[in-house]
Protein backbone atom coordinates (compact mmCIF):
# COMPACT_ATOMS: atom_id res chain seq x y z
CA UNK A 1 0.00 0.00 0.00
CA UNK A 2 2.64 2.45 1.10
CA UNK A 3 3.95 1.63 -2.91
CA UNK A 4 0.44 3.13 -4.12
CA UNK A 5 0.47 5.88 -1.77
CA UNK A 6 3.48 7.08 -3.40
CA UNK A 7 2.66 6.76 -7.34
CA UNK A 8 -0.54 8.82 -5.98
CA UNK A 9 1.82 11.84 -5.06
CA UNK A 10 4.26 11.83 -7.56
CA UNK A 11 1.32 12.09 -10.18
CA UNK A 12 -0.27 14.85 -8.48
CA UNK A 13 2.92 16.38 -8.38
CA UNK A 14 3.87 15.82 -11.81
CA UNK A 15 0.32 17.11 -12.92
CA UNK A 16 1.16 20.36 -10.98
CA UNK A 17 3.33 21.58 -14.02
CA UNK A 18 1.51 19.60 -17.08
CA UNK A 19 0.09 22.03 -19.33
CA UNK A 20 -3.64 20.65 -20.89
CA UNK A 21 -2.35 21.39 -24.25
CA UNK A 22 -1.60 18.73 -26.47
CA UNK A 23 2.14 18.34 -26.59
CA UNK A 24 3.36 17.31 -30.08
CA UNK A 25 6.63 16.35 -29.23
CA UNK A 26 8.94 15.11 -31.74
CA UNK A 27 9.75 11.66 -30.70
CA UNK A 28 12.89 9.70 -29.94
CA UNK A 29 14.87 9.23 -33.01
CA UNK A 30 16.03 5.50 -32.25
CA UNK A 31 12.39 4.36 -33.54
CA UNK A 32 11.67 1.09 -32.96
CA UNK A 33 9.23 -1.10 -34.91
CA UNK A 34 8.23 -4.24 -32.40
CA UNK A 35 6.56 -7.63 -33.61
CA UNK A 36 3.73 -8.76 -32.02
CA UNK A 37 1.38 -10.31 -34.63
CA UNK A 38 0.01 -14.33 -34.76
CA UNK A 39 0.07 -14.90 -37.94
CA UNK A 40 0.69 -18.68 -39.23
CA UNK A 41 3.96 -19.91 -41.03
CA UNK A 42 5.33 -16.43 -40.17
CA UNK A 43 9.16 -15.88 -41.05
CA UNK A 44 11.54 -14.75 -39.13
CA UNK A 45 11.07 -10.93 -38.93
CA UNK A 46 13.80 -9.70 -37.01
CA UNK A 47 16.12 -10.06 -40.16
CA UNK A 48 14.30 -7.13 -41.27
CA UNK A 49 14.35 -5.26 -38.67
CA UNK A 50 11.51 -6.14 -36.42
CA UNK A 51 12.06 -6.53 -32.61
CA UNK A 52 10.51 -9.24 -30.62
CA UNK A 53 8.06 -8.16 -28.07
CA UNK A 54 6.92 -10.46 -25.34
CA UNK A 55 2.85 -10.89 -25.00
CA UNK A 56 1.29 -11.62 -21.76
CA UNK A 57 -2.18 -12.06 -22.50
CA UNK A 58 -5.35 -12.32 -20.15
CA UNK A 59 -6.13 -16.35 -21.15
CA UNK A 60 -2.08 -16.94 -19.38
CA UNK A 61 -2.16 -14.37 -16.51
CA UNK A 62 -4.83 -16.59 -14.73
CA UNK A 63 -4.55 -20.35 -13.84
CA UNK A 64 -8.65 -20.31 -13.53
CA UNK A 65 -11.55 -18.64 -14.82
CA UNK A 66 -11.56 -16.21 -11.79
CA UNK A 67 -10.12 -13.27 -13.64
CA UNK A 68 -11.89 -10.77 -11.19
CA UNK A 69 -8.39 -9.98 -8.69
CA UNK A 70 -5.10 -9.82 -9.62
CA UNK A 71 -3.12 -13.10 -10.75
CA UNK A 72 -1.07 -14.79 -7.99
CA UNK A 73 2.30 -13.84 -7.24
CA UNK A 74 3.32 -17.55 -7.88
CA UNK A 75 1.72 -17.78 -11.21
CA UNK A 76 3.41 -13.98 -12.48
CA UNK A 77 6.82 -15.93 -11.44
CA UNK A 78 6.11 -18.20 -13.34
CA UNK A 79 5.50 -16.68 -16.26
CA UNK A 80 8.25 -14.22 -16.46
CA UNK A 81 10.71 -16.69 -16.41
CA UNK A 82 9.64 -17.36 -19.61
CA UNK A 83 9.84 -13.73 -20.37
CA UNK A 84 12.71 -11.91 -21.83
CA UNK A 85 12.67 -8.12 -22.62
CA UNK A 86 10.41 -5.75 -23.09
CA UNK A 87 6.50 -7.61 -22.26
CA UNK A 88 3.45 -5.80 -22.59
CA UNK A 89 0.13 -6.89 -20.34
CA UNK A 90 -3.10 -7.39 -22.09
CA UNK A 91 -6.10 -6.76 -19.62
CA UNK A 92 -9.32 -5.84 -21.00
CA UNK A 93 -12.02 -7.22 -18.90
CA UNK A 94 -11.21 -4.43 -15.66
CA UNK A 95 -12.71 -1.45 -15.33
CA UNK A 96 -10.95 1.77 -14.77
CA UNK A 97 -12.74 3.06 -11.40
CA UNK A 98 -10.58 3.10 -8.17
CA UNK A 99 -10.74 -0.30 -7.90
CA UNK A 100 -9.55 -1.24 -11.62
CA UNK A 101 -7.05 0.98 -10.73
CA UNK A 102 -5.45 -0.05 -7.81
CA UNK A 103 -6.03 -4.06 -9.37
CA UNK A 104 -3.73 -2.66 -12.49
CA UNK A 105 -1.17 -0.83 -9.96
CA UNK A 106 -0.86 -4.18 -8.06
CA UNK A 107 -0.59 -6.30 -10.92
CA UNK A 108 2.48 -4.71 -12.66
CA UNK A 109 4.34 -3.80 -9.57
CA UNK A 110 4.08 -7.76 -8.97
CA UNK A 111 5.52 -8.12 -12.19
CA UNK A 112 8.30 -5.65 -11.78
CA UNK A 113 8.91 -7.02 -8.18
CA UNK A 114 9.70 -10.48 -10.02
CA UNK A 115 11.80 -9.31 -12.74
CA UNK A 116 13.47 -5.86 -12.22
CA UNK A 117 15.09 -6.27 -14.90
CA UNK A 118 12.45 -6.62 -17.64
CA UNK A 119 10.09 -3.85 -18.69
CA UNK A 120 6.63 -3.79 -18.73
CA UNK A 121 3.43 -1.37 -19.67
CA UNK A 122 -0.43 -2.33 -20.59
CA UNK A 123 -1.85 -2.40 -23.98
CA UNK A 124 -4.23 0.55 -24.32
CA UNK A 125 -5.37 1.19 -20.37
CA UNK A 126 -3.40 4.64 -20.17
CA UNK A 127 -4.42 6.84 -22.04
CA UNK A 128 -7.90 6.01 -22.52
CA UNK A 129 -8.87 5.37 -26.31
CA UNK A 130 -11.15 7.34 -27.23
CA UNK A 131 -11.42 8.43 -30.90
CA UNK A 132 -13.90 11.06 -30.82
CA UNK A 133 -13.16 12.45 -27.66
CA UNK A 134 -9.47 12.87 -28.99
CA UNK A 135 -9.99 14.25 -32.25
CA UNK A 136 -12.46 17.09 -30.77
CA UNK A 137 -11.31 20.59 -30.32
CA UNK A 138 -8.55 20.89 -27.05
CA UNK A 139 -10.45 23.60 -25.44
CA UNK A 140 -13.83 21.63 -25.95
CA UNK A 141 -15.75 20.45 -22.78
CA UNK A 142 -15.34 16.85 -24.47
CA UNK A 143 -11.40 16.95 -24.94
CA UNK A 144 -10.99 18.16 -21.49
CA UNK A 145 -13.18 15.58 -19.94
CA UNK A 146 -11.39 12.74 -21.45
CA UNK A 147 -8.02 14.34 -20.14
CA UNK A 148 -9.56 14.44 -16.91
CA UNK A 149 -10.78 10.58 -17.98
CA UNK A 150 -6.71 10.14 -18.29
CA UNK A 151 -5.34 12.00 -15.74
CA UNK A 152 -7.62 9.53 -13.69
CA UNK A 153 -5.89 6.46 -14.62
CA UNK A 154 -2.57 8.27 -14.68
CA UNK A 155 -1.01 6.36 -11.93
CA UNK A 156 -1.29 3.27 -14.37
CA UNK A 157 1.21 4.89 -16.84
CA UNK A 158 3.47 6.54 -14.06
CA UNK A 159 4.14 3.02 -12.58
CA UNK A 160 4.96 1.93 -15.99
CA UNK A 161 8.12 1.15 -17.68
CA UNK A 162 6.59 1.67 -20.72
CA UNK A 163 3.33 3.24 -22.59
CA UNK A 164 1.51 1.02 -25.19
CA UNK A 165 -1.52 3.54 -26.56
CA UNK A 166 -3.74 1.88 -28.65
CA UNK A 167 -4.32 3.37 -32.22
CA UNK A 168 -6.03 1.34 -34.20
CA UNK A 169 -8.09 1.97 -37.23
CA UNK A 170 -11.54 3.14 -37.25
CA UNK A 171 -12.49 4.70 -40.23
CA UNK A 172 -11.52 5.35 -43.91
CA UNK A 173 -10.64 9.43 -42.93
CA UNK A 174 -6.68 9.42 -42.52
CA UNK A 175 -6.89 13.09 -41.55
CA UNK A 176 -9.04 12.10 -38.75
CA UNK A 177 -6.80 9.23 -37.49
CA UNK A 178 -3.63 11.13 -37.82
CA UNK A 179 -5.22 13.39 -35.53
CA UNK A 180 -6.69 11.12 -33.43
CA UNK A 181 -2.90 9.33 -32.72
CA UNK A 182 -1.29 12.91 -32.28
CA UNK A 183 -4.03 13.29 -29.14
CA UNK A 184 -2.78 9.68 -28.28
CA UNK A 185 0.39 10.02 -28.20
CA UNK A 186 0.53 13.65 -26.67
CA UNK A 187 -1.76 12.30 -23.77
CA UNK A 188 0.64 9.56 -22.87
CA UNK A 189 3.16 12.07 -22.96
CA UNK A 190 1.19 14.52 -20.80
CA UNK A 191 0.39 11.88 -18.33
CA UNK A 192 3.71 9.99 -17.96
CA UNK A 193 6.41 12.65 -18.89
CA UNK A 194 9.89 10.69 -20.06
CA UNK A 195 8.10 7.37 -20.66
CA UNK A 196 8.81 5.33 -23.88
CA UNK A 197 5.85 5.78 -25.99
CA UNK A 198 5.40 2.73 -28.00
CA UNK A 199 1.59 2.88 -30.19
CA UNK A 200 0.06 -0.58 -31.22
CA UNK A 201 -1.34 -0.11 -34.44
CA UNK A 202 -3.29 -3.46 -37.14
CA UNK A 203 -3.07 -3.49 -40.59
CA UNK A 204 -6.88 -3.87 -40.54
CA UNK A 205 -9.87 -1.68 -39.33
CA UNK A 206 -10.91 -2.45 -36.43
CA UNK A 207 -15.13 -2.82 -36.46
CA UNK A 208 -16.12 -3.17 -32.75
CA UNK A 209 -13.59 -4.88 -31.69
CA UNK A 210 -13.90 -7.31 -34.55
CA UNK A 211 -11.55 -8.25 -37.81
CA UNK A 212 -12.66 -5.29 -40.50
CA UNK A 213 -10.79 -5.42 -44.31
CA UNK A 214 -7.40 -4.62 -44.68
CA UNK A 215 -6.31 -1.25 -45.11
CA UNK A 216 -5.47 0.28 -48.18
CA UNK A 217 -0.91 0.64 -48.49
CA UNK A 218 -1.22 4.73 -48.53
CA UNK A 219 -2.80 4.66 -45.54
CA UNK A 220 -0.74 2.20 -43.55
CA UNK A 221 2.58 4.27 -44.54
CA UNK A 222 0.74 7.36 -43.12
CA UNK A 223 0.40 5.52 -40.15
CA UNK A 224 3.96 4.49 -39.68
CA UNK A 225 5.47 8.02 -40.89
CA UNK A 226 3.26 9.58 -38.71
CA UNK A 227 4.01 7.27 -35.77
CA UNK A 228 7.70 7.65 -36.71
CA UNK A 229 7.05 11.32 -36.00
CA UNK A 230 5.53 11.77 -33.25
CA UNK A 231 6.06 8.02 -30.56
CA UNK A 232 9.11 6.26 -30.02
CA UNK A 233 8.27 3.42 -32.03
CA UNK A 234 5.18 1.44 -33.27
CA UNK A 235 3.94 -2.27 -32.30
CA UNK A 236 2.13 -3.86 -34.69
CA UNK A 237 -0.79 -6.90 -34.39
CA UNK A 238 -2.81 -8.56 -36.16
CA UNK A 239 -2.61 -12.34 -37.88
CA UNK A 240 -4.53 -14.51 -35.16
CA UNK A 241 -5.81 -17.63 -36.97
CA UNK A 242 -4.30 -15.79 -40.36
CA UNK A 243 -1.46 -17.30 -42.59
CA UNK A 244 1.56 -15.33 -43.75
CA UNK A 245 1.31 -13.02 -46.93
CA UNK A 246 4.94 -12.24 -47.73
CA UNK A 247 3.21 -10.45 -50.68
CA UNK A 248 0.15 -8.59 -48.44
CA UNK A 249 0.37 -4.70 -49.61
CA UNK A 250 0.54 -3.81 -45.81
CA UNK A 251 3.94 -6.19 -45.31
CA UNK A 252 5.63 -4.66 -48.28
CA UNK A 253 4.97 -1.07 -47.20
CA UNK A 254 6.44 -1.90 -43.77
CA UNK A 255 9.33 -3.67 -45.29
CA UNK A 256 9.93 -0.36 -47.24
CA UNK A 257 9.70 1.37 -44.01
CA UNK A 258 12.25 -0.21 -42.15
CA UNK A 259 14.89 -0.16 -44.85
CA UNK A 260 14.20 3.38 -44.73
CA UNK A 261 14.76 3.47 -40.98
CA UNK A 262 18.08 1.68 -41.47
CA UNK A 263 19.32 3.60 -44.26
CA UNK A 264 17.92 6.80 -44.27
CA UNK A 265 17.97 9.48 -47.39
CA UNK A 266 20.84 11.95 -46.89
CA UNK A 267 19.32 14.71 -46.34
């Protein structure tokens, strides 16, 4: 408890000087583009740049079906010694009132008390996705309250190592999503100030949660340049149940991305 009692200060003391603007910082130039996707008969990807990322799902944090309090402490040790690097935690099915809250802020620092040397951050949980609430106006009543939204499950992202902001894919209007990931990014910013922003982003549309077509290649390399601009690198999903495309219009856009990335254009 006296762990919590101190992320709870040093947020309210690190929201004492964060502005409510949104903070388009230009991000760290060592971008990094992780690998998290299923698919099936999937080649190696790190030849091409890709970074493993560890996934620590919901279906593996919990022995049972009781997924209602935090996983043991003897079942997170378990785990991690299985897990090398960076690991993000997917947990969708808490809410985010005190009590999801404090259940998130225990579950990581169990994690992090287990392996100090590995870092860890949730998939989407801080900042709060919200498209339309993040593409509206800053000084609108509906911006702000989502910021307040955030700054409410700001502890989350403090006790992070790392911020995972979801981003995916909504709609057809790039202008809107571009916009929409800016306010993303800038929130996580805002919220955890010096944290490794790191956005997950799917080749797909996302339709309520559900598998929606497959984005057209323009709009996937606005994604990446745009992530390349503004986080400090971009994790991308997708593939569960899917086999490999080496041809796919998304893969060859991201191939030409990274051999951008590791040979740049003189400028």
């Amino acid at each position: 408890m006296e762990a919590l009692k101190k992320t709870w200060i040093l947020i309210f003391l690190l929201g004492c000087g964060v502005s409510n603007d949104r903070q388009q910082l230009p991000a760290n130039r060592n971008f990094i583009v992780w690998d998290a996707t299923l698919y099936q008969n999937k080649p190696d990807l790190q030849k091409y740049g890709l970074q493993s990322l560890t996934a620590l799902y919901a279906s593996s944090l919990w022995s049972g079906s009781d997924w209602t309090n935090p996983p043991s402490p003897q079942h997170v040790s378990s785990l991690l010694q299985q897990s090398p690097g960076t690991v993000f935690i997917d947990i969708e099915n808490w809410d985010t009132d005190n009590a999801g809250i404090q259940k998130y802020l225990e579950t990581i620092q169990s994690f992090q008390e287990f392996a100090p040397d590995l870092k860890f951050g949730y998939y989407g949980v801080s900042p709060i996705r919200d498209y339309w609430d993040a593409i509206s106006d800053p000084d609108s009543s509906k911006y702000k309250a989502w910021q307040a939204r955030n700054d409410a499950v700001a502890p989350i992202a403090v006790q992070s190592n790392i911020i995972f902001p979801s981003i995916y894919t909504f709609y057809p209007d790039q202008s809107g999503w571009k916009k929409y990931a800016i306010a993303q990014i800038s929130e996580a910013r805002r919220i955890a100030p010096g944290k490794p922003v790191y956005a997950f982003i799917w080749p797909r549309y996302e339709n309520n949660g559900a598998f929606g077509d497959y984005m057209p290649a323009d709009y996937w390399k606005m994604e990446l340049e745009t992530l390349r601009q503004y986080a400090d690198g971009v994790v991308i999903w997708g593939g569960w149940k899917e086999n490999w495309d080496d041809n796919a219009p998304w893969w060859v856009e991201t191939k030409n991305f990274l051999d951008e990335i590791r040979h740049p254009n003189p400028i």
